[in-house]
PDB file of N, CA and C in Angstrom:
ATOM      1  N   UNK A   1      16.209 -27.659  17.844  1.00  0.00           N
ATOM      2  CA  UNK A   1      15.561 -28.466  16.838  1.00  0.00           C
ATOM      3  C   UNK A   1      14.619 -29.496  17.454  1.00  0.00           C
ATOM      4  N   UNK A   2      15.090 -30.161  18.961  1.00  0.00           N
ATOM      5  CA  UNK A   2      14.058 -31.190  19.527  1.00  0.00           C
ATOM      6  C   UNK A   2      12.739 -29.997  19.648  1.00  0.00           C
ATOM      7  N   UNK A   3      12.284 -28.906  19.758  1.00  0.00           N
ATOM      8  CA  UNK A   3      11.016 -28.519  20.055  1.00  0.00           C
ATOM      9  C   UNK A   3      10.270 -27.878  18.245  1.00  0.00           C
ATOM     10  N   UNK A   4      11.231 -27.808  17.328  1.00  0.00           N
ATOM     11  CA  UNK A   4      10.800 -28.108  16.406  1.00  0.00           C
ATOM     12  C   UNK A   4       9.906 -29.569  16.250  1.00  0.00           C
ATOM     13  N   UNK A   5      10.661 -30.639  16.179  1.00  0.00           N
ATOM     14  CA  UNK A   5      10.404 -31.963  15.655  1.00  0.00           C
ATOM     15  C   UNK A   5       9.425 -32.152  16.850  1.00  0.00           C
ATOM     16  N   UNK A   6       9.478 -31.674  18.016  1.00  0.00           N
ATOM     17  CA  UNK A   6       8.063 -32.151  19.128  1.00  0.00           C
ATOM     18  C   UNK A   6       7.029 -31.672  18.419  1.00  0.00           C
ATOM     19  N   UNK A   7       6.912 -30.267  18.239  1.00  0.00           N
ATOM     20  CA  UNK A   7       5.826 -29.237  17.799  1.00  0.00           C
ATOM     21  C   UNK A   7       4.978 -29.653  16.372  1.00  0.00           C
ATOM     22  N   UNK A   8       5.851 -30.607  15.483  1.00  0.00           N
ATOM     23  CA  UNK A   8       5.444 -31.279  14.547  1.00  0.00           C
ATOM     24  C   UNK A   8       4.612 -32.484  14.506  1.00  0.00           C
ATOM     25  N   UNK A   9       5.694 -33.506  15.713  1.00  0.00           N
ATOM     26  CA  UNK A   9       4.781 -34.372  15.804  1.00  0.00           C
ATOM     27  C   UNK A   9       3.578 -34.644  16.977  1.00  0.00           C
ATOM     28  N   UNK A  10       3.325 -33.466  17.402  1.00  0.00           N
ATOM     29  CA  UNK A  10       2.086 -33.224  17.955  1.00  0.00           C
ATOM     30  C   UNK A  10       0.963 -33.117  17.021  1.00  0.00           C
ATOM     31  N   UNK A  11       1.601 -31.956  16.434  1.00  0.00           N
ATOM     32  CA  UNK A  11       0.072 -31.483  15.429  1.00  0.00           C
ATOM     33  C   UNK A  11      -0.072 -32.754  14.563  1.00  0.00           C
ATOM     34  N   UNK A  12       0.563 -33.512  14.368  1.00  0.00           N
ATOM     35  CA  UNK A  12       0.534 -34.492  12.704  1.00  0.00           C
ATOM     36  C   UNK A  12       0.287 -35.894  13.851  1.00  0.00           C
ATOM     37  N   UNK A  13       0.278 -36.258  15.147  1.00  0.00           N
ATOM     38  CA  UNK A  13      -0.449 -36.862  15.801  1.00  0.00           C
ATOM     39  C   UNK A  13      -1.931 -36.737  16.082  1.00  0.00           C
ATOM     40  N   UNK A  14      -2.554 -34.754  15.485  1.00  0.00           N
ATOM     41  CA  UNK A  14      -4.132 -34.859  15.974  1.00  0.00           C
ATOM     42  C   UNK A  14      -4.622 -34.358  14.752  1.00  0.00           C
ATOM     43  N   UNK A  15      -3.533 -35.173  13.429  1.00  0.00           N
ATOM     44  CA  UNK A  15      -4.450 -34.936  11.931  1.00  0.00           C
ATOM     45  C   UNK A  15      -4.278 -33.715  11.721  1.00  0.00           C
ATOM     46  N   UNK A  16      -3.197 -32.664  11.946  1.00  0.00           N
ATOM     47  CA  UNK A  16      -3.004 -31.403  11.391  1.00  0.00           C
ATOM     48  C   UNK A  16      -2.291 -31.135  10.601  1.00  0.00           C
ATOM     49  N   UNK A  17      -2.525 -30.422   9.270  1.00  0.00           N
ATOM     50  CA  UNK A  17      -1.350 -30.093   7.980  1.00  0.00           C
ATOM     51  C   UNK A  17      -0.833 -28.835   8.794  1.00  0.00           C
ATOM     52  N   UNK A  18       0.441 -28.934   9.015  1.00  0.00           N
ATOM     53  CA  UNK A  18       1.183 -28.068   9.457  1.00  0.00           C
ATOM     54  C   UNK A  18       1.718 -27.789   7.858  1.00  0.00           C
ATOM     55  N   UNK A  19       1.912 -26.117   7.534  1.00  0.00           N
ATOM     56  CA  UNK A  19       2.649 -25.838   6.386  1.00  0.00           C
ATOM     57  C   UNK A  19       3.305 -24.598   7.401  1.00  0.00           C
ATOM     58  N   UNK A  20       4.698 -24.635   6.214  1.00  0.00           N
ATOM     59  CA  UNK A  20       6.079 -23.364   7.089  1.00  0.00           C
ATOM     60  C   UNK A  20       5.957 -22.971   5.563  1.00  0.00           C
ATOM     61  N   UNK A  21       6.381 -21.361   5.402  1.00  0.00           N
ATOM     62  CA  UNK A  21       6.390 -20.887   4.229  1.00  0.00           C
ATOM     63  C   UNK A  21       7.896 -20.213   4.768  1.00  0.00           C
ATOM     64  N   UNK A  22       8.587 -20.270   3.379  1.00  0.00           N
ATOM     65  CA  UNK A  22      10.320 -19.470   3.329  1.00  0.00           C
ATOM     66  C   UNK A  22       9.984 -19.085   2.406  1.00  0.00           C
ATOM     67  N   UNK A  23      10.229 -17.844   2.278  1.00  0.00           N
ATOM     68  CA  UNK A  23      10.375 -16.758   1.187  1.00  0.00           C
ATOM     69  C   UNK A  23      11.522 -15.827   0.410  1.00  0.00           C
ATOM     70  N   UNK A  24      11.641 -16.596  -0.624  1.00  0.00           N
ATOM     71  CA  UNK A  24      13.290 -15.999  -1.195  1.00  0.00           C
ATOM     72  C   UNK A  24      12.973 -14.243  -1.362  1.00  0.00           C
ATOM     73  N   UNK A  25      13.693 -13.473  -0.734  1.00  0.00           N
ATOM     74  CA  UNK A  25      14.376 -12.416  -1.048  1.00  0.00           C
ATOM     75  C   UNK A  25      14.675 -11.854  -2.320  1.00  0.00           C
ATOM     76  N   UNK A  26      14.948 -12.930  -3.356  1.00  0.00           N
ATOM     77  CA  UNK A  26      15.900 -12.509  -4.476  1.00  0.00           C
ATOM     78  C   UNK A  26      14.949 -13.124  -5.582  1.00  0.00           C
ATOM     79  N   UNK A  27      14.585 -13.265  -7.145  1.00  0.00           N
ATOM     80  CA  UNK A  27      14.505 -14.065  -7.809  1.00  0.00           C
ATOM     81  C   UNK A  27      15.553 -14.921  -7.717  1.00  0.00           C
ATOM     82  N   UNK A  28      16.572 -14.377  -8.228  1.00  0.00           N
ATOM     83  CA  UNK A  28      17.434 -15.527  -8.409  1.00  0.00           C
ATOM     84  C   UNK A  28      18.498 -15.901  -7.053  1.00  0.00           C
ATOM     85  N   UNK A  29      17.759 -16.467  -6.434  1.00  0.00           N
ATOM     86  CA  UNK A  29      18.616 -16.325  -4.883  1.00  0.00           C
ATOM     87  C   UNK A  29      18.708 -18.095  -5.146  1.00  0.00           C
ATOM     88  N   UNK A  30      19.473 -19.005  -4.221  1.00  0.00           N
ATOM     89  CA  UNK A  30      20.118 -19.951  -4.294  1.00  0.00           C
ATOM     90  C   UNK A  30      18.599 -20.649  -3.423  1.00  0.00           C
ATOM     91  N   UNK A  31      18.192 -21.655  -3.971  1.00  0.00           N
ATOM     92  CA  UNK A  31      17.039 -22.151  -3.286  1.00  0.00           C
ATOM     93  C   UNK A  31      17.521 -22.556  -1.831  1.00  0.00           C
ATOM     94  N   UNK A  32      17.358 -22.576  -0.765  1.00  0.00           N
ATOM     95  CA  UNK A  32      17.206 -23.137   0.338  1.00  0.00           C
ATOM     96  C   UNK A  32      16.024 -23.028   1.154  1.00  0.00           C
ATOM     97  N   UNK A  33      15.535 -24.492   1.633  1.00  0.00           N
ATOM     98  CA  UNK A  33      14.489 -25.023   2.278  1.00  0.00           C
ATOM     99  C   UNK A  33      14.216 -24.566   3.547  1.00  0.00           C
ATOM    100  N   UNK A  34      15.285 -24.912   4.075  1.00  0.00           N
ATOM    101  CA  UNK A  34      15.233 -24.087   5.420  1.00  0.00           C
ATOM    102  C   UNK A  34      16.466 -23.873   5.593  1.00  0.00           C
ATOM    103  N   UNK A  35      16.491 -22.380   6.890  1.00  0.00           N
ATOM    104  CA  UNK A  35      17.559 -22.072   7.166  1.00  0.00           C
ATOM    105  C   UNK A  35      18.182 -23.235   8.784  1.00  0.00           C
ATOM    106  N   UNK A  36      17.394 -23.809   9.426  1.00  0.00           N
ATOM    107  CA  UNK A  36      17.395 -24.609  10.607  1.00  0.00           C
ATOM    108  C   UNK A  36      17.769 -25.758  10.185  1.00  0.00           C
ATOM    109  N   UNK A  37      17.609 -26.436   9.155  1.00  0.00           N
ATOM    110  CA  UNK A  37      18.339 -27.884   8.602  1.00  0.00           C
ATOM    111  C   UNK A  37      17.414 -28.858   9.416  1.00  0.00           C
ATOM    112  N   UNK A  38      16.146 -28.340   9.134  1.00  0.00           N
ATOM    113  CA  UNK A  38      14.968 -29.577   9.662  1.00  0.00           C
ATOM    114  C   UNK A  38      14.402 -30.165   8.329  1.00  0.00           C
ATOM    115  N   UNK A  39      14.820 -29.739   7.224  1.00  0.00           N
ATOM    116  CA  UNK A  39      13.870 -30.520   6.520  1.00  0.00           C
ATOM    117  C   UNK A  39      13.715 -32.385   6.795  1.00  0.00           C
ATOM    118  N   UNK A  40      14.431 -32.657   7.098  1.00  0.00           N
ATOM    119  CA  UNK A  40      13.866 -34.099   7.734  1.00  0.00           C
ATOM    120  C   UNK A  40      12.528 -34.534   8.521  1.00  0.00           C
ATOM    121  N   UNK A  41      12.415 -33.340   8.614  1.00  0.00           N
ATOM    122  CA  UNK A  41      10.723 -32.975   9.715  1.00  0.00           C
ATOM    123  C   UNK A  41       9.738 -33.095   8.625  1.00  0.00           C
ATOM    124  N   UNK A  42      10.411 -32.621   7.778  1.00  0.00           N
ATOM    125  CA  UNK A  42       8.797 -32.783   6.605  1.00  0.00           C
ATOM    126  C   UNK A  42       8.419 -33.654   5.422  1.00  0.00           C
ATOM    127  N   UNK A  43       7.057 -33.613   5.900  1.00  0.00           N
ATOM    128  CA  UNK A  43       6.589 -35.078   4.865  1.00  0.00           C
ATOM    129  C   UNK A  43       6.338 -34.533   3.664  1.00  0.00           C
ATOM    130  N   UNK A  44       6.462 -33.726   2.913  1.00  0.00           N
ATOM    131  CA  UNK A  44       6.394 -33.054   2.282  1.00  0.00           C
ATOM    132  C   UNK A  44       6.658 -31.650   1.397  1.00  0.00           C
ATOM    133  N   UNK A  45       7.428 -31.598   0.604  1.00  0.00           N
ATOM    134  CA  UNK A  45       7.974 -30.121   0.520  1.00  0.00           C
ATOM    135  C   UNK A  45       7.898 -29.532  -1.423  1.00  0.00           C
ATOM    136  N   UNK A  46       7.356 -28.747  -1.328  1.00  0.00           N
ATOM    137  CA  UNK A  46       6.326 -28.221  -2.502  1.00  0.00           C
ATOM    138  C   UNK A  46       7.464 -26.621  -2.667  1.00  0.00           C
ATOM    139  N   UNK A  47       7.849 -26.029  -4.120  1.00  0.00           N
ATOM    140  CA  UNK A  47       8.500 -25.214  -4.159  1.00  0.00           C
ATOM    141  C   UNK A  47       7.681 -24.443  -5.218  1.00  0.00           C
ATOM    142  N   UNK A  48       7.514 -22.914  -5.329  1.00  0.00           N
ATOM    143  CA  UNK A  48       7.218 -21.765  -5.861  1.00  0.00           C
ATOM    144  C   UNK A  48       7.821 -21.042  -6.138  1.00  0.00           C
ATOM    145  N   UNK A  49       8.561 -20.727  -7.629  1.00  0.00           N
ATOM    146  CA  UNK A  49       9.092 -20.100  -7.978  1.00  0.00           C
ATOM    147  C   UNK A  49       8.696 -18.537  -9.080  1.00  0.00           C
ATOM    148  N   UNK A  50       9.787 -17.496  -9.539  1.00  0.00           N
ATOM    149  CA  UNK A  50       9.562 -17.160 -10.080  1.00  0.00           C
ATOM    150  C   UNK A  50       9.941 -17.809 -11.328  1.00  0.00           C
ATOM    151  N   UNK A  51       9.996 -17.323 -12.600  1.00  0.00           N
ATOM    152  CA  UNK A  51      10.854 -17.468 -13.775  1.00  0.00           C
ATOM    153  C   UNK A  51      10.727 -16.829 -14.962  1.00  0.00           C
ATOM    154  N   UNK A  52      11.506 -16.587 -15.906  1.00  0.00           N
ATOM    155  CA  UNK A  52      11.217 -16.531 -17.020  1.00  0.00           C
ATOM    156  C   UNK A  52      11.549 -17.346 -18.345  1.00  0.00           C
ATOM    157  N   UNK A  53      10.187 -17.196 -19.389  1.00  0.00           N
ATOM    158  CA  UNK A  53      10.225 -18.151 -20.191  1.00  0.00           C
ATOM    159  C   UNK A  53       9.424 -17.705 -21.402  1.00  0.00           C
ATOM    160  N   UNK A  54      10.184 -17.631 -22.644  1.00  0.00           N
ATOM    161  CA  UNK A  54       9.740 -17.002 -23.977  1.00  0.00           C
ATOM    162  C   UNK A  54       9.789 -15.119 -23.628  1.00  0.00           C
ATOM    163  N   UNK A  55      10.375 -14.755 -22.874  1.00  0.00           N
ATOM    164  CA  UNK A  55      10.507 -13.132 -22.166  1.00  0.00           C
ATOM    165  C   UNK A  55       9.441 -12.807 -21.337  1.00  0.00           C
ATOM    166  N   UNK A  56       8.616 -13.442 -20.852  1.00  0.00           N
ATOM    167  CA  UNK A  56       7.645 -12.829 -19.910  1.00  0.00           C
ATOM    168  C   UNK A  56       8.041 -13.667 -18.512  1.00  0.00           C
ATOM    169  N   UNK A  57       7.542 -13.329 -17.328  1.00  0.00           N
ATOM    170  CA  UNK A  57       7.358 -13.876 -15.896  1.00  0.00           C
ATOM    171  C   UNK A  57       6.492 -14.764 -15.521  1.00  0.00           C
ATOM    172  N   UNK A  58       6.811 -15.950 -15.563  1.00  0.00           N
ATOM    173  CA  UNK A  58       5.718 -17.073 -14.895  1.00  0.00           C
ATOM    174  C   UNK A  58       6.313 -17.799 -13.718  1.00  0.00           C
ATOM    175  N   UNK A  59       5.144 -18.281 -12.990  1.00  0.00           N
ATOM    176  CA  UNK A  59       5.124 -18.914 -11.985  1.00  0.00           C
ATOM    177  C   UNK A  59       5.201 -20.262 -12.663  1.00  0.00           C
ATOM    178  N   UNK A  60       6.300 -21.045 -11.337  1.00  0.00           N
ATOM    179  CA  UNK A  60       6.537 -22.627 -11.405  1.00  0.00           C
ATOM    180  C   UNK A  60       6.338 -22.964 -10.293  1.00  0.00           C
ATOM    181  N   UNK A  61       5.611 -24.223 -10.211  1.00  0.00           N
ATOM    182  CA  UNK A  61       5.682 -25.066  -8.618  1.00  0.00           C
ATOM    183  C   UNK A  61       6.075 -26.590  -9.670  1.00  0.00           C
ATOM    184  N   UNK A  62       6.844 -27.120  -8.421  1.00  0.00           N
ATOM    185  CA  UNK A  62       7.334 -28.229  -8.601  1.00  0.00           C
ATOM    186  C   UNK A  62       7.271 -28.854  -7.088  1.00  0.00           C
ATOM    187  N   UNK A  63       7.473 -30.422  -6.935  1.00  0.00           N
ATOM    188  CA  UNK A  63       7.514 -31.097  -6.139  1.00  0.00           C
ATOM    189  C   UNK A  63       8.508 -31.436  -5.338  1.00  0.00           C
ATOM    190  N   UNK A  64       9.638 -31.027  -4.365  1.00  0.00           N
ATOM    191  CA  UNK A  64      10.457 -31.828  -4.516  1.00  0.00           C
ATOM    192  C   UNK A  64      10.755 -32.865  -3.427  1.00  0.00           C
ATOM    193  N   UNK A  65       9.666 -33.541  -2.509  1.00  0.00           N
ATOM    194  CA  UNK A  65       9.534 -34.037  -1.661  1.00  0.00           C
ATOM    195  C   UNK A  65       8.121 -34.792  -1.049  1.00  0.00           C
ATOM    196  N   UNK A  66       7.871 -36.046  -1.133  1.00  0.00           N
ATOM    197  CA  UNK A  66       6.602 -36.522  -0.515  1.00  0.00           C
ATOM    198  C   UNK A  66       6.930 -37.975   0.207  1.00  0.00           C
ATOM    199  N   UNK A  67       6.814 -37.851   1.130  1.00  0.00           N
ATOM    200  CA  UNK A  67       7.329 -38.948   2.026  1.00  0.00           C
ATOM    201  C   UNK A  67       6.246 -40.293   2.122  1.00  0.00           C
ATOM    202  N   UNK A  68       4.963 -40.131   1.736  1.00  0.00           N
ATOM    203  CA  UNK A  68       3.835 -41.044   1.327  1.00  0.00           C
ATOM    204  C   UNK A  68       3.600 -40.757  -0.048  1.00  0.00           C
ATOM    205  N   UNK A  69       3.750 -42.154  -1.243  1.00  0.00           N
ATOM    206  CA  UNK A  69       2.782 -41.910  -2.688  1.00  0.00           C
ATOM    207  C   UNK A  69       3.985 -41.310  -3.164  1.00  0.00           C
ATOM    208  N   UNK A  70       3.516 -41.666  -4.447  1.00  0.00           N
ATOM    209  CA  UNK A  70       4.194 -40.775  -6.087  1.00  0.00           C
ATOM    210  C   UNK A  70       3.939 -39.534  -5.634  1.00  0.00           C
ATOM    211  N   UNK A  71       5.152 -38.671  -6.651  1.00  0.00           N
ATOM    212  CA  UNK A  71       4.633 -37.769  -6.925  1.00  0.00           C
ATOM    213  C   UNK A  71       5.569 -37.058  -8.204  1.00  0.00           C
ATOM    214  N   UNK A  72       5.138 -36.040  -8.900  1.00  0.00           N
ATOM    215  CA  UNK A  72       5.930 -35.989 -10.105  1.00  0.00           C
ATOM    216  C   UNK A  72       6.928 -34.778  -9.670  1.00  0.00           C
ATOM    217  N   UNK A  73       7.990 -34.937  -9.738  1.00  0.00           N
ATOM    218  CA  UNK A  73       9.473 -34.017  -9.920  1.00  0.00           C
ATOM    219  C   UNK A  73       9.324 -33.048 -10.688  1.00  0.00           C
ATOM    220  N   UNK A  74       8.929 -32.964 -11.868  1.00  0.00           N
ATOM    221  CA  UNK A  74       9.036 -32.333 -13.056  1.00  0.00           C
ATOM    222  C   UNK A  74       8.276 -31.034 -12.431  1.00  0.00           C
ATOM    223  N   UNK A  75       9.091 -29.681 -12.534  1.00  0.00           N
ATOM    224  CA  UNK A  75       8.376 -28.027 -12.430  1.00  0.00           C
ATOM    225  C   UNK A  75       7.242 -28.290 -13.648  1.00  0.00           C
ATOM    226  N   UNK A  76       5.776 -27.130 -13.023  1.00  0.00           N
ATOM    227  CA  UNK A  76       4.980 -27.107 -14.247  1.00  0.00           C
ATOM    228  C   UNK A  76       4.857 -25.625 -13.995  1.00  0.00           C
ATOM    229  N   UNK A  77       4.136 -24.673 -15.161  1.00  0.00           N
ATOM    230  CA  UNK A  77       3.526 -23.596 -14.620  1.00  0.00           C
ATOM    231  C   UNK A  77       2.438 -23.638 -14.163  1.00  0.00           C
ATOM    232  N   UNK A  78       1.976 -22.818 -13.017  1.00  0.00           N
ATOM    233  CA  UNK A  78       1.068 -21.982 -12.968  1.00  0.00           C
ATOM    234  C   UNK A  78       0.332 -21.114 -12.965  1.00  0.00           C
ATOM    235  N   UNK A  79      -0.822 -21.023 -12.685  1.00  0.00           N
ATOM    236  CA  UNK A  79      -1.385 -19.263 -12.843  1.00  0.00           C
ATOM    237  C   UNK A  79      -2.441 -19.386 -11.332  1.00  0.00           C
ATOM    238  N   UNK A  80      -2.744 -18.180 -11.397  1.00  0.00           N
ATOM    239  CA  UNK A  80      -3.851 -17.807 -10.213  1.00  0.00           C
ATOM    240  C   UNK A  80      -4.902 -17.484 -10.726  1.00  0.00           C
ATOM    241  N   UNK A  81      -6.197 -17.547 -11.372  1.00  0.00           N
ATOM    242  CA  UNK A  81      -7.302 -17.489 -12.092  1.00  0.00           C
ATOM    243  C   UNK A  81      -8.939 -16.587 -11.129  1.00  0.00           C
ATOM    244  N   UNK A  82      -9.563 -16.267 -11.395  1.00  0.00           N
ATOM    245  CA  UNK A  82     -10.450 -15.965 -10.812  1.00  0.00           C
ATOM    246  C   UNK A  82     -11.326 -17.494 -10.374  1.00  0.00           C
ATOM    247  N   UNK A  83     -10.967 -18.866 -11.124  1.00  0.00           N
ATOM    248  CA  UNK A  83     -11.557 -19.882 -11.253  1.00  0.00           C
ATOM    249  C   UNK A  83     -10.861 -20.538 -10.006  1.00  0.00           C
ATOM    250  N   UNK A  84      -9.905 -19.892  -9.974  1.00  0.00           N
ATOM    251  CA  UNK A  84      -8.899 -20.912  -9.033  1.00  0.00           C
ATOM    252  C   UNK A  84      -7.218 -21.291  -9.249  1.00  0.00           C
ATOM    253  N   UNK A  85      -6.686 -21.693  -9.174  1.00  0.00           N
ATOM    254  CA  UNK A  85      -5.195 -22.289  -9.348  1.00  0.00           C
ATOM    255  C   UNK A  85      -5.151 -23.494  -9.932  1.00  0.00           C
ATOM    256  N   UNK A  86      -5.007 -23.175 -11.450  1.00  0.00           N
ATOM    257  CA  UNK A  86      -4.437 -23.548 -12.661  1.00  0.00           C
ATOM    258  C   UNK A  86      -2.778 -24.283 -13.025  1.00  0.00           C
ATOM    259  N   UNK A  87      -2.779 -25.456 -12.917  1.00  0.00           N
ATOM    260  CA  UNK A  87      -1.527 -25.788 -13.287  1.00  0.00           C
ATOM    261  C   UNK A  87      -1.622 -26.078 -14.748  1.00  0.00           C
ATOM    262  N   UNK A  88      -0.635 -25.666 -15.398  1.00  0.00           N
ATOM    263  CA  UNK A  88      -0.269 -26.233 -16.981  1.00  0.00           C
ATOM    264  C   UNK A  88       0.527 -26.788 -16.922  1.00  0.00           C
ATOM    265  N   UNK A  89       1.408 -27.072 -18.203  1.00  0.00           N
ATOM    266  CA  UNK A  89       1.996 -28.256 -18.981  1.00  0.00           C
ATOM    267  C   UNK A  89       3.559 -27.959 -18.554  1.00  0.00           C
ATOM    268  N   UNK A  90       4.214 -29.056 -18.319  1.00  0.00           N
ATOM    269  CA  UNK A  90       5.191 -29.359 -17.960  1.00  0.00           C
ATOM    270  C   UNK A  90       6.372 -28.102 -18.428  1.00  0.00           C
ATOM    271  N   UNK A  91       7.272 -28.126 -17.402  1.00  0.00           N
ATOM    272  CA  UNK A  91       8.256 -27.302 -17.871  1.00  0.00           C
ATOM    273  C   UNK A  91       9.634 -28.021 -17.718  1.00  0.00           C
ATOM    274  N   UNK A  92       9.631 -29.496 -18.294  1.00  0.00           N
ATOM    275  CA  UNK A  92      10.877 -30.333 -18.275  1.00  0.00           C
ATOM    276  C   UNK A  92      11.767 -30.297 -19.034  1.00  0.00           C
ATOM    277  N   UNK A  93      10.986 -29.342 -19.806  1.00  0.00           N
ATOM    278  CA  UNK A  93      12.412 -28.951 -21.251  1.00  0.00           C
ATOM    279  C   UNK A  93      13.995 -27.890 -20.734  1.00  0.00           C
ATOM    280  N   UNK A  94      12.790 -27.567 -19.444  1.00  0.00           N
ATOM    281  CA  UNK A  94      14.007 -26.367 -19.045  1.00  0.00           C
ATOM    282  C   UNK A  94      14.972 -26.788 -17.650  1.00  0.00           C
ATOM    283  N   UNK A  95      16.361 -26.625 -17.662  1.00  0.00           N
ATOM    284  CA  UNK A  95      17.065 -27.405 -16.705  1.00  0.00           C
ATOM    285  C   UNK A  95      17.312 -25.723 -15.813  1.00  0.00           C
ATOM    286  N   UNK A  96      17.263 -25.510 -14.665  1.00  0.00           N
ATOM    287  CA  UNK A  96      18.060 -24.257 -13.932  1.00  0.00           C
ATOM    288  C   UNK A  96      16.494 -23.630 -13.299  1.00  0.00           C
ATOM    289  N   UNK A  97      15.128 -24.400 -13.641  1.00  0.00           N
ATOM    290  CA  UNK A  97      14.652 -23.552 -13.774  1.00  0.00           C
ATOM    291  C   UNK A  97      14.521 -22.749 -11.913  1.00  0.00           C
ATOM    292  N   UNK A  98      15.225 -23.927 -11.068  1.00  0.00           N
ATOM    293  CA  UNK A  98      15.248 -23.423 -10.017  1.00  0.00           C
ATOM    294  C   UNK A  98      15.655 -22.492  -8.977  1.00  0.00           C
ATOM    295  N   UNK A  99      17.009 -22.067 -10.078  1.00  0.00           N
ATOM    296  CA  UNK A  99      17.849 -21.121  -9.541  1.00  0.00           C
ATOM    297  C   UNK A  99      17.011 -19.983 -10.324  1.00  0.00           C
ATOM    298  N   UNK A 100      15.670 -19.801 -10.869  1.00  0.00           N
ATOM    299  CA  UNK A 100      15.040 -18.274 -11.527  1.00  0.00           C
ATOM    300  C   UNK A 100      16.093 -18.321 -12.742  1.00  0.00           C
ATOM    301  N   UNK A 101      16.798 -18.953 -13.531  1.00  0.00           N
ATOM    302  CA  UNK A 101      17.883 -18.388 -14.463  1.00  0.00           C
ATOM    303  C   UNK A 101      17.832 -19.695 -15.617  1.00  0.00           C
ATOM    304  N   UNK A 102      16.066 -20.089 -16.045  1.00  0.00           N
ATOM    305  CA  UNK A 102      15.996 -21.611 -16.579  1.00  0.00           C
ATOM    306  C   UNK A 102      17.035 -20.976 -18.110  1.00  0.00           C
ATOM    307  N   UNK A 103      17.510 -22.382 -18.503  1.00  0.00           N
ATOM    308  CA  UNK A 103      17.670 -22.689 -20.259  1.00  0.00           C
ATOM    309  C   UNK A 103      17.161 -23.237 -20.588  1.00  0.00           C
ATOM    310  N   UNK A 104      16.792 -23.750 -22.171  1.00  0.00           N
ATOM    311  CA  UNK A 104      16.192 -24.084 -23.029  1.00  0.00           C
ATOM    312  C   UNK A 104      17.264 -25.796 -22.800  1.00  0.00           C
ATOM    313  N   UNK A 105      16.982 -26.850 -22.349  1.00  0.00           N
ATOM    314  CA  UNK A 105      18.034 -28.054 -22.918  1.00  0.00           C
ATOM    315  C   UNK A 105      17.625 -28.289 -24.162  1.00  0.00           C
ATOM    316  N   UNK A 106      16.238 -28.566 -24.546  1.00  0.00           N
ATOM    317  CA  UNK A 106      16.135 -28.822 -26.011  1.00  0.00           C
ATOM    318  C   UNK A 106      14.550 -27.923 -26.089  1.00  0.00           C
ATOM    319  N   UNK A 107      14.115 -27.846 -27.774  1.00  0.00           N
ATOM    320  CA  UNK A 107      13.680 -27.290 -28.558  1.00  0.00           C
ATOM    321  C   UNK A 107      12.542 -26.602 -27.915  1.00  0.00           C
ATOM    322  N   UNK A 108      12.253 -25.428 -27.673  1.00  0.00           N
ATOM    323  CA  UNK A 108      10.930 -25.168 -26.462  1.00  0.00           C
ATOM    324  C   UNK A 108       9.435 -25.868 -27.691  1.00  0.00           C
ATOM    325  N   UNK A 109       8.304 -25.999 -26.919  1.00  0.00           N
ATOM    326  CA  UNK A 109       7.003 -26.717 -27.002  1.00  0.00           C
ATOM    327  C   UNK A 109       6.645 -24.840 -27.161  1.00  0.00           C
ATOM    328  N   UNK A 110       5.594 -25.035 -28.762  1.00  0.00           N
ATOM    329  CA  UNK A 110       5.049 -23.635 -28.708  1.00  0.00           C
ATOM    330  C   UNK A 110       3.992 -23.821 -27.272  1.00  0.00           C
ATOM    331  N   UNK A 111       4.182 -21.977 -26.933  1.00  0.00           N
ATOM    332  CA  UNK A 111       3.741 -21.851 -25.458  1.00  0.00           C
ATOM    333  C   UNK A 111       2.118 -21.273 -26.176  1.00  0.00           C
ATOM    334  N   UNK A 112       0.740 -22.147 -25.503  1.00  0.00           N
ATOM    335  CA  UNK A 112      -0.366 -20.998 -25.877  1.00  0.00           C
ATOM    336  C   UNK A 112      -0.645 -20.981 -24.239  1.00  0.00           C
ATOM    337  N   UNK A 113      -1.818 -20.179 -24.500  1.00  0.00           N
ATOM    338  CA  UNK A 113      -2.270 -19.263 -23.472  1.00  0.00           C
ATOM    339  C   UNK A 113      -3.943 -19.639 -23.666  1.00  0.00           C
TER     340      UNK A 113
END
């Protein structure tokens, strides 16, 4: 782990966004960040999920880590656009949505498109 945390704070000493990507296996697989137990190394940690919601498959990113500044907790959807990467409207109504297996806590917000 010390040549982890060196290798980090090298690059983020000469102004470099270091990003690590983990990739769940499963939809509904048990979130974990890392398998090495460095997340303490990062200033930052941003999550991508699958889910479903009203019966179709959407993408969620949520925040769950920024070590400088606000930042909002709350999962939103997204999309991938020919325009670019599109975030929409909050998905705080739904509690689980992290384990891929969200519920409804209260009344869903009609969904448009």
């Amino acid at each position: 782990m010390t040549r982890i945390q060196n290798f980090i704070n090298y690059r983020r000493s000469h102004k470099v966004t270091l990003m690590l990507e983990k990739a769940q296996e499963a939809i509904t697989d048990d979130v974990r960040i890392t398998d090495l137990g460095v997340i303490y190394t990062a200033d930052n940690v941003t999550v991508l999920r699958w889910a479903e919601y009203n019966g179709r498959g959407i993408k969620a990113v949520s925040c769950l880590k920024k070590r400088l500044g606000d930042f909002e907790p709350e999962p939103r959807e997204f999309q991938i656009t020919g325009d670019g990467i599109v975030v929409g409207e909050s998905l705080g109504h739904l509690r689980g949505l992290l384990t891929g297996v969200p519920a409804a806590e209260q009344e869903k917000p009609e969904y448009e498109r």
